[in-house]
Protein backbone atom coordinates (compact mmCIF):
# COMPACT_ATOMS: atom_id res chain seq x y z
CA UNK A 1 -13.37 12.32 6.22
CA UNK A 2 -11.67 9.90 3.52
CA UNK A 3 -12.79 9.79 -0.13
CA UNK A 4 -15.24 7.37 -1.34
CA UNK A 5 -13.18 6.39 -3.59
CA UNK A 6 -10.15 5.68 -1.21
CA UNK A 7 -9.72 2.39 0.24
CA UNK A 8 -7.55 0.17 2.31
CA UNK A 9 -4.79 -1.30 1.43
CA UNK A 10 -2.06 -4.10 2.77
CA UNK A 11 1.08 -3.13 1.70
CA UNK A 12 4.13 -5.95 2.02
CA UNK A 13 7.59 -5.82 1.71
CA UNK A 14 8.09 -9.32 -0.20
CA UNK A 15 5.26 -11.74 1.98
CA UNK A 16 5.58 -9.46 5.05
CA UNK A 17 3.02 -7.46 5.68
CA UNK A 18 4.33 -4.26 6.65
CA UNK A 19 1.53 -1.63 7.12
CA UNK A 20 -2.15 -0.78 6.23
CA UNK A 21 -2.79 2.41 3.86
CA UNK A 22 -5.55 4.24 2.18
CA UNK A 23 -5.29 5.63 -1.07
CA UNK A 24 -7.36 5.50 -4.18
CA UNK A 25 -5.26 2.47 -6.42
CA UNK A 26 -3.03 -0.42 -4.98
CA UNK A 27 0.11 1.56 -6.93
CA UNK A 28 -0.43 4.59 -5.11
CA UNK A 29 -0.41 3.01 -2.10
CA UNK A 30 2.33 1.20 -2.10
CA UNK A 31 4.45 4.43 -4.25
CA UNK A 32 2.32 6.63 -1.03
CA UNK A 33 4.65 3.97 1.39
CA UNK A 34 7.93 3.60 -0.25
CA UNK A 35 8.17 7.79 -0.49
CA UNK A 36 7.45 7.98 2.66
CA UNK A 37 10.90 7.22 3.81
CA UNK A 38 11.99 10.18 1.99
CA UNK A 39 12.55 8.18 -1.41
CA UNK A 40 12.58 10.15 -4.39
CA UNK A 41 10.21 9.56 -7.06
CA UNK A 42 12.53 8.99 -9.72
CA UNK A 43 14.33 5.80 -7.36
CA UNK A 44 11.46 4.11 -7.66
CA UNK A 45 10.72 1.57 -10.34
CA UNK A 46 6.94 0.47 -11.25
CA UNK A 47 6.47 -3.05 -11.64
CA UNK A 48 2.63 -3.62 -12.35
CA UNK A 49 -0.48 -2.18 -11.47
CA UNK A 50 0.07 -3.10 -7.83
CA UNK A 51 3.91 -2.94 -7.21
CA UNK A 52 6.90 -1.47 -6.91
CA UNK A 53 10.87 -1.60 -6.20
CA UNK A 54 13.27 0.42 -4.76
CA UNK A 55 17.01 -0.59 -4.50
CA UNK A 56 16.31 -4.30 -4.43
CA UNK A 57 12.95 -4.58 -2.36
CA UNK A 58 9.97 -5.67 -3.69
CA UNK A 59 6.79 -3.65 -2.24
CA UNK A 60 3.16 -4.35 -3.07
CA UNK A 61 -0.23 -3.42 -2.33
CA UNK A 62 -3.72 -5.21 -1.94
CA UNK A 63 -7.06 -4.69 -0.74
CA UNK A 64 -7.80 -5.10 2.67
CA UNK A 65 -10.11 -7.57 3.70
CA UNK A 66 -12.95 -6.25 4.73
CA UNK A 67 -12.99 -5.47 8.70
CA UNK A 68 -16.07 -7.58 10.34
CA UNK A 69 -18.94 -6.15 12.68
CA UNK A 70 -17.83 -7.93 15.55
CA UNK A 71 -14.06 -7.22 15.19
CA UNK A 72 -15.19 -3.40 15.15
CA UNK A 73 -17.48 -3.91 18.44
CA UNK A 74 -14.88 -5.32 20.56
């Protein structure tokens, strides 16, 4: 069972969306993603509240639209 406080976030790699994550700020998300190809902490470079680069690419995170009832029933 996820936090309350954790929610869902779009990360993208420039305007590509490149994956949905939960976490509990757009920055963690997004540092959660970029680590998670084995990328050191200390590679990564903070840009704002909600993004991030790592040898060039640009990676950011924002809240997930909100899924509706009838995409969930199908």
């Amino acid at each position: 069972m996820r936090n309350s406080s954790t929610k869902r976030y779009v990360i993208y790699s420039g305007r590509r969306v490149v994956t949905t994550q939960f976490s509990v700020s757009p920055l963690q998300a997004v540092v959660d993603y970029v680590r998670s190809y084995g990328v050191k902490d200390d590679e990564i470079t903070r840009l704002g509240v909600d993004s991030v680069s790592w040898r060039g690419a640009r990676f950011s995170a924002a809240l997930a639209p909100a899924e509706s009832e009838t995409a969930s029933s199908t």
